[in-house]
Protein backbone atom coordinates (compact mmCIF):
# COMPACT_ATOMS: atom_id res chain seq x y z
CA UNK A 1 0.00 0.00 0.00
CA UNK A 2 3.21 2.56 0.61
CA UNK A 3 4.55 1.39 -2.53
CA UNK A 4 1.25 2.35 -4.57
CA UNK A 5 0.53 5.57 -2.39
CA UNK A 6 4.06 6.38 -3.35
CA UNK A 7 3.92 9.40 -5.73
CA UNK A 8 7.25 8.39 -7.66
CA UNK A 9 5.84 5.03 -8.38
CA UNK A 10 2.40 6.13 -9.78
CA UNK A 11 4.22 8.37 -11.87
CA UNK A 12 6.22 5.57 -13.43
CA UNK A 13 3.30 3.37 -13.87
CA UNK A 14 1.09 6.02 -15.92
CA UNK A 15 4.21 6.64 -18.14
CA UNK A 16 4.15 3.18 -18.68
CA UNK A 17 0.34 2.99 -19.36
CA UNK A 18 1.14 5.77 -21.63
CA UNK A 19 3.83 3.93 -23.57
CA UNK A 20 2.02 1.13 -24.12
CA UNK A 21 -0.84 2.64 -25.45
CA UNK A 22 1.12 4.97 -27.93
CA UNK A 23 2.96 1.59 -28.61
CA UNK A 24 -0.45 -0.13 -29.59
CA UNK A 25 -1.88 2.99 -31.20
CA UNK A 26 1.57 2.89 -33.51
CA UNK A 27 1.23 -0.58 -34.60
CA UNK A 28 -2.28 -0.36 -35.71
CA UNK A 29 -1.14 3.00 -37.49
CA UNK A 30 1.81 1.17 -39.13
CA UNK A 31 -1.07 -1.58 -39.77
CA UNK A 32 -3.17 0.53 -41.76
CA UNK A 33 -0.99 2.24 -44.24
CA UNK A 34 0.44 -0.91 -44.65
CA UNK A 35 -2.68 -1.95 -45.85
CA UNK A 36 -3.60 1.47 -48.19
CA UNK A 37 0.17 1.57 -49.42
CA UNK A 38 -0.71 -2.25 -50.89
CA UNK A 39 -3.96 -1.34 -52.00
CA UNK A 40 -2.66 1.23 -53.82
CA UNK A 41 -0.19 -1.06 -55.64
CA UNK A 42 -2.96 -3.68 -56.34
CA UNK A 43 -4.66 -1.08 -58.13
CA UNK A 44 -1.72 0.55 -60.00
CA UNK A 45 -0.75 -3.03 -61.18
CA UNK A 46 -4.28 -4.16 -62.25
CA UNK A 47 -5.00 -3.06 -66.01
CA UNK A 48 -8.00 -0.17 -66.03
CA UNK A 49 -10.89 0.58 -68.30
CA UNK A 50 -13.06 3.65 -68.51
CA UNK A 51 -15.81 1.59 -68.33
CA UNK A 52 -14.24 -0.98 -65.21
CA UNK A 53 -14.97 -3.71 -67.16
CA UNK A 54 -14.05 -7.22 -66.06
CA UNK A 55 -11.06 -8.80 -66.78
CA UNK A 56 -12.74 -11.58 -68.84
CA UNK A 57 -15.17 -9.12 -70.91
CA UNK A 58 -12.22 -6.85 -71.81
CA UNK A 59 -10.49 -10.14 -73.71
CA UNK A 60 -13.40 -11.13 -74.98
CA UNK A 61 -14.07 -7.05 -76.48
CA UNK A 62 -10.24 -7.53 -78.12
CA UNK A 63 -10.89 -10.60 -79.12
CA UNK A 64 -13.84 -9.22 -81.14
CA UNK A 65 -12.37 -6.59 -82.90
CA UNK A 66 -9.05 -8.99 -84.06
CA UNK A 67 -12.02 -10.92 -85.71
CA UNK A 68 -13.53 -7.99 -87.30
CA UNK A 69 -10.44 -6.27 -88.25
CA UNK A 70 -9.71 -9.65 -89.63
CA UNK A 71 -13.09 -9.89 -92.10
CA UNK A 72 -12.76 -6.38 -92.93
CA UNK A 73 -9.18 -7.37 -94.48
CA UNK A 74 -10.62 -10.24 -96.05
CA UNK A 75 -13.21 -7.90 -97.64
CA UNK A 76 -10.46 -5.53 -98.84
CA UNK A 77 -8.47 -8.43 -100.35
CA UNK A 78 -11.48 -9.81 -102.11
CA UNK A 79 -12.66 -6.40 -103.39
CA UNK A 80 -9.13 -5.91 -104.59
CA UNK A 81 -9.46 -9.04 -106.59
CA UNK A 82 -12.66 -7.98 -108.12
CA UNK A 83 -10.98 -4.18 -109.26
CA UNK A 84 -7.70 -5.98 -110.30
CA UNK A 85 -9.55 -8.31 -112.43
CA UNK A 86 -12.18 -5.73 -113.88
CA UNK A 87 -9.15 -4.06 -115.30
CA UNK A 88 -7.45 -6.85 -116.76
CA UNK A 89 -11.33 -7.46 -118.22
CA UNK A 90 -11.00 -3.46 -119.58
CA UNK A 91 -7.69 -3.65 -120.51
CA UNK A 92 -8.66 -7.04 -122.56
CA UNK A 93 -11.38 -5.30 -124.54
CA UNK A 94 -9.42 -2.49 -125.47
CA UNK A 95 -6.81 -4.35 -126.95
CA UNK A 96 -8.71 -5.95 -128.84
CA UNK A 97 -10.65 -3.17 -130.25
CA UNK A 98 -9.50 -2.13 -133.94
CA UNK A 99 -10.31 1.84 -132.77
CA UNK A 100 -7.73 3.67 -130.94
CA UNK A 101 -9.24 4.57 -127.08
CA UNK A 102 -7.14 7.12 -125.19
CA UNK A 103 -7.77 8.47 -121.95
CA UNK A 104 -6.88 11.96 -120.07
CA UNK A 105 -6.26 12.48 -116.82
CA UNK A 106 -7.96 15.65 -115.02
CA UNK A 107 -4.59 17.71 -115.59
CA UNK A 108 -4.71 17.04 -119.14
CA UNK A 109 -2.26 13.99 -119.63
CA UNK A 110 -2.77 11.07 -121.21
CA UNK A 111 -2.57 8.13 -118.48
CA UNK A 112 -3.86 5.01 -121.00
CA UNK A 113 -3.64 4.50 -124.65
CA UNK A 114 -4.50 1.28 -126.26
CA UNK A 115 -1.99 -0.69 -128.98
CA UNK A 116 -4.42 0.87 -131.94
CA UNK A 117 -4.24 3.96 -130.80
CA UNK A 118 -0.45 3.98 -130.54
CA UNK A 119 -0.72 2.47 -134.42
CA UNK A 120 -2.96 4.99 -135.53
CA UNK A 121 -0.96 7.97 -134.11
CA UNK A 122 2.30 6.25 -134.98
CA UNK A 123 3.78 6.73 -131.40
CA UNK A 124 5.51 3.62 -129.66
CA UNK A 125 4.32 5.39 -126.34
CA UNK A 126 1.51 7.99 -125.33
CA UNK A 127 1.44 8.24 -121.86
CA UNK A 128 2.78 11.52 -120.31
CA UNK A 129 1.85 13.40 -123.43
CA UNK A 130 -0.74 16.01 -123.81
CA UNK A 131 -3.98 16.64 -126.94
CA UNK A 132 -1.73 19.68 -128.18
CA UNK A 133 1.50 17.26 -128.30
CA UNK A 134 -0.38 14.25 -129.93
CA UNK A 135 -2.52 15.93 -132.66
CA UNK A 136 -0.68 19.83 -132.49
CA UNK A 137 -0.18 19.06 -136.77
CA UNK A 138 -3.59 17.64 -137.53
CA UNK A 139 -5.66 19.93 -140.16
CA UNK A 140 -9.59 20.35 -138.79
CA UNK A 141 -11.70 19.12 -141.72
CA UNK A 142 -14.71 18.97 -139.76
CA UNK A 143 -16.48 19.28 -136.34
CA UNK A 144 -19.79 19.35 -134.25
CA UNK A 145 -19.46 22.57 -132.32
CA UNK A 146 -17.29 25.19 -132.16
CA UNK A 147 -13.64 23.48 -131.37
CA UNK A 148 -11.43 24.52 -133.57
CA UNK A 149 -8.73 21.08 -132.33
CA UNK A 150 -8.57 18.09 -130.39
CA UNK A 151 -6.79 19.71 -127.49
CA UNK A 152 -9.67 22.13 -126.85
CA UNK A 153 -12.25 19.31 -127.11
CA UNK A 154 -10.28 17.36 -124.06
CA UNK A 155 -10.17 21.00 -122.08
CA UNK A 156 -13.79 21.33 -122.37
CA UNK A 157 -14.67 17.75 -121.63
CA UNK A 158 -12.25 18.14 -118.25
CA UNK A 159 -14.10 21.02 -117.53
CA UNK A 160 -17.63 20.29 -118.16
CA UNK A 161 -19.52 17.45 -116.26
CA UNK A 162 -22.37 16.79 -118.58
CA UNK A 163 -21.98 17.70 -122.21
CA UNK A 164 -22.61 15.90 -125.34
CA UNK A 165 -19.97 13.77 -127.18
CA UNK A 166 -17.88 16.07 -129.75
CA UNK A 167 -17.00 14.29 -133.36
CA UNK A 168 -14.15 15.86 -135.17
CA UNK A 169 -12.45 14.53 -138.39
CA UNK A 170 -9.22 15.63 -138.82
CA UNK A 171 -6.13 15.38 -141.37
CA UNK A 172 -3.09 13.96 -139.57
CA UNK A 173 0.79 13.02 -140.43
CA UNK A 174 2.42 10.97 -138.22
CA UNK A 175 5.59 11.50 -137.08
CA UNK A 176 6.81 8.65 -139.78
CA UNK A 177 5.00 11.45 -142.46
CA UNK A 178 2.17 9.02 -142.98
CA UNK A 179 -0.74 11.19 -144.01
CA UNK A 180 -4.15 10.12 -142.77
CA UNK A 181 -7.84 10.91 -141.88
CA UNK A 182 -8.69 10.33 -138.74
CA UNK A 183 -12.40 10.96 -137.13
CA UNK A 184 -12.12 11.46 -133.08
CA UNK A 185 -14.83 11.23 -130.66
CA UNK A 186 -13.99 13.28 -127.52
CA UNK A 187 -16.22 12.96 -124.54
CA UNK A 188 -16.13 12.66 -121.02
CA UNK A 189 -15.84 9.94 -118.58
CA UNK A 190 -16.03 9.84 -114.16
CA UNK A 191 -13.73 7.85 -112.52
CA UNK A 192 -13.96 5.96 -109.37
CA UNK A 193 -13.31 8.32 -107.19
CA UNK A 194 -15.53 10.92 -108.80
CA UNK A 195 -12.50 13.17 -110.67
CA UNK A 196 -13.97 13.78 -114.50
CA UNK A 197 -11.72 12.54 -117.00
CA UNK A 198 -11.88 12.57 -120.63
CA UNK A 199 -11.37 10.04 -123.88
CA UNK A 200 -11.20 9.87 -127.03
CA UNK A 201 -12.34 7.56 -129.68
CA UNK A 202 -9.97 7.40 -132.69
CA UNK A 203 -10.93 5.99 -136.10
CA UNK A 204 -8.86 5.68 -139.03
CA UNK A 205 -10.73 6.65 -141.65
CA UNK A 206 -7.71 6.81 -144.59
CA UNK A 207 -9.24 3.56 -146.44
CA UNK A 208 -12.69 4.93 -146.32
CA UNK A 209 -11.36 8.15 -147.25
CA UNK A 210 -9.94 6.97 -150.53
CA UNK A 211 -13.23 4.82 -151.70
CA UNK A 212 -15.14 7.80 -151.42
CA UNK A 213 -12.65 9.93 -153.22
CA UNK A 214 -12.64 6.78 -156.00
CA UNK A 215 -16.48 6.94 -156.03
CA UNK A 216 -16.34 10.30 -156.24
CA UNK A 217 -14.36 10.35 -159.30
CA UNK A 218 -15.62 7.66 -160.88
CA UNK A 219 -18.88 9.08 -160.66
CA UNK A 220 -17.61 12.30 -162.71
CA UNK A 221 -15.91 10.19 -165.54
CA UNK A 222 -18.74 7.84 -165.90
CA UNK A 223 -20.96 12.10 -166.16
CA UNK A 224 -18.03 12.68 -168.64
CA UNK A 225 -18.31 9.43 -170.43
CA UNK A 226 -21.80 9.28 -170.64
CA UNK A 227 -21.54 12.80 -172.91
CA UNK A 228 -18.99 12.29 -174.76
CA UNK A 229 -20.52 8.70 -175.82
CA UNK A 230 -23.95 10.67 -176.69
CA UNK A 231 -21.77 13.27 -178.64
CA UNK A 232 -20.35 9.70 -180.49
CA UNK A 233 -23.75 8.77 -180.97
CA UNK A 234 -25.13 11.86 -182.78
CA UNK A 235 -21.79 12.14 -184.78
CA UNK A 236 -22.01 8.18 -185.85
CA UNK A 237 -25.93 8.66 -186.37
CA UNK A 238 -25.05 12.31 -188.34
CA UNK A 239 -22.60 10.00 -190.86
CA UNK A 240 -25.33 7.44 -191.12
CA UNK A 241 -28.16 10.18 -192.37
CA UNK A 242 -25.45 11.73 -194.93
CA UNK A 243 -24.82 8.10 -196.05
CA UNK A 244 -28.26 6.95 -196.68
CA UNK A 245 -29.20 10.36 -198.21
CA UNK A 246 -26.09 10.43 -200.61
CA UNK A 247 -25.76 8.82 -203.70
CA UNK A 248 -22.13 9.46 -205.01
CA UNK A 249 -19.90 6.51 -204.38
CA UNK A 250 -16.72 8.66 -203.27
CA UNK A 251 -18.86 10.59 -200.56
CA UNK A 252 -20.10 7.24 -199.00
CA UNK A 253 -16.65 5.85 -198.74
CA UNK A 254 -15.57 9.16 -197.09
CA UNK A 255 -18.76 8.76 -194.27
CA UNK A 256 -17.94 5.25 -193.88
CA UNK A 257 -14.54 5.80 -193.28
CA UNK A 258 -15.51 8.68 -190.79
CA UNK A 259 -18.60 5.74 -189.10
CA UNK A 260 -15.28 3.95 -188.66
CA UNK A 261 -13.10 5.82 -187.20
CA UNK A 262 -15.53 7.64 -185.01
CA UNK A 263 -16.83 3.97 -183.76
CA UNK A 264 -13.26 2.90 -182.96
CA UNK A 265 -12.52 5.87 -180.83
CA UNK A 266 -15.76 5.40 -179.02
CA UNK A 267 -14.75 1.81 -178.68
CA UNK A 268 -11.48 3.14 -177.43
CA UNK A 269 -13.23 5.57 -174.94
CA UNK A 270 -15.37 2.83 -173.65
CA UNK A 271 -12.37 0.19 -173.32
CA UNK A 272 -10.40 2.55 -170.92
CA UNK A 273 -13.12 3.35 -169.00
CA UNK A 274 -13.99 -0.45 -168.33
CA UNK A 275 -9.88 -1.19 -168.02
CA UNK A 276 -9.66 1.11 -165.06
CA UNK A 277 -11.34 -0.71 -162.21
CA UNK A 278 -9.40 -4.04 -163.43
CA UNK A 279 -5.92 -2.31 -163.05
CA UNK A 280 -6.95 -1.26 -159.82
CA UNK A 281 -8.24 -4.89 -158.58
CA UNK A 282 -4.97 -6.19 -160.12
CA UNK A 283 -2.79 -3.57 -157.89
CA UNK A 284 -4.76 -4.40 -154.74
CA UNK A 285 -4.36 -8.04 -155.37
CA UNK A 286 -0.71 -7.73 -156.05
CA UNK A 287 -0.91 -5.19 -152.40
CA UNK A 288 -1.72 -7.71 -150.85
């Protein structure tokens, strides 16, 4: 009882009350941040969504857009296929078509020519080139509208969206001096991607050209021939009249020699005019 009414004594034993309990206080401090500090590392080591998803539903999210990403390439391969075989379609048919096909791009230039164009134009290679380069010699013979060339044709067809085909028939030289006449067909065309481009259809016309000219003068020398074997006619049928109406013997061998001679240069007339188309068959068989 002297030892606990002791002052010194109850002095120690609150101090050691109070050491204890800041000891026990400590360790459940030390406790809990323990506890937040790994918490907080938990957290900063799991992986995070906005939306907190699960673990599970954010594989199975990935793994459904590696599928999709997957059939969208598949769909871009195949459609790939389809465009890379549509042009080996186009570029089939156009070189197998007997007219020359070109094709301008927006800026002017010619980006595809096909092998009759190229033999038409007599160039080994188009592409790069521009309408004033290509057909800069060619005489205008002829045209629906008001172009006055080729190269203003492709401007306005690069220009305008919706505008009629334009038909112009021209007089060209190659660069190997080959004259010919040539009847182009300039119009527009939209790509794929919606940029207006422009083509032209070339025909060589040189052949056709010549026939017509043939015709042409044929049809004159068969005008001519037709008179001057009515002007034989009258003069033969003239000599006849003087011959039946005459009665002196030296005067109807003088009209029959003039029947005669005037018949043989009619026959002569008529002989050339029929030789002519042989010749000609003979020179195109031996052409060929």
């Amino acid at each position: 009882m002297r030892i606990l009414g002791n002052p010194i004594m109850l002095r120690m034993g609150l101090g050691l009350l109070a050491a204890i309990f800041a000891f026990v206080m400590g360790m459940l401090m030390m406790r809990r941040m323990r506890r937040s500090l790994m918490e907080e590392s938990s957290l900063a080591e799991a992986p995070s969504t906005p939306e907190h998803f699960p673990l599970h539903t954010y594989h199975a999210v990935i793994q459904q857009l590696k599928q999709q990403k997957h059939e969208l390439l598949s769909e871009q391969q195949i459609e790939r296929r389809r465009a890379k075989a549509s042009e080996n379609i186009s570029a089939a048919v156009l070189s197998n078509l007997s007219s020359g096909v070109v094709f301008f791009t927006p800026n002017g230039l010619i980006r595809q020519a096909n092998g009759a164009a190229k033999h038409i134009l007599g160039f080994a290679s188009l592409a790069g080139m521009n309408a004033e380069e290509v057909f800069g010699s060619a005489t205008l013979l002829s045209a629906s509208g008001t172009h006055a060339d080729v190269a203003h044709a492709v401007q306005a067809g690069l220009r305008e969206k919706k505008t009629p085909p334009r038909h112009l028939t021209l007089r060209y030289v190659t660069p190997g001096t080959e004259e010919r006449i040539l009847e182009v067909t300039v119009t527009s065309v939209h790509s794929l991607n919606g940029e207006i481009c422009a083509a032209c259809l070339i025909n060589d016309q040189t052949e056709v050209s010549q026939i017509r000219r043939q015709q042409t003068l044929r049809g004159e020398m068969s005008a001519e021939m037709a008179l001057e074997l009515r002007n034989s006619l009258a003069t033969i049928s003239g000599y006849a009249q003087q011959l039946a109406a005459s009665g002196d013997a030296e005067l109807a061998q003088q009209l029959a020699a003039d029947i005669a001679a005037e018949a043989a240069h009619l026959d002569q007339t008529i002989g050339g005019f029929l030789l002519g188309p042989r010749v000609e068959k003979v020179e195109q068989l031996r052409g060929v």
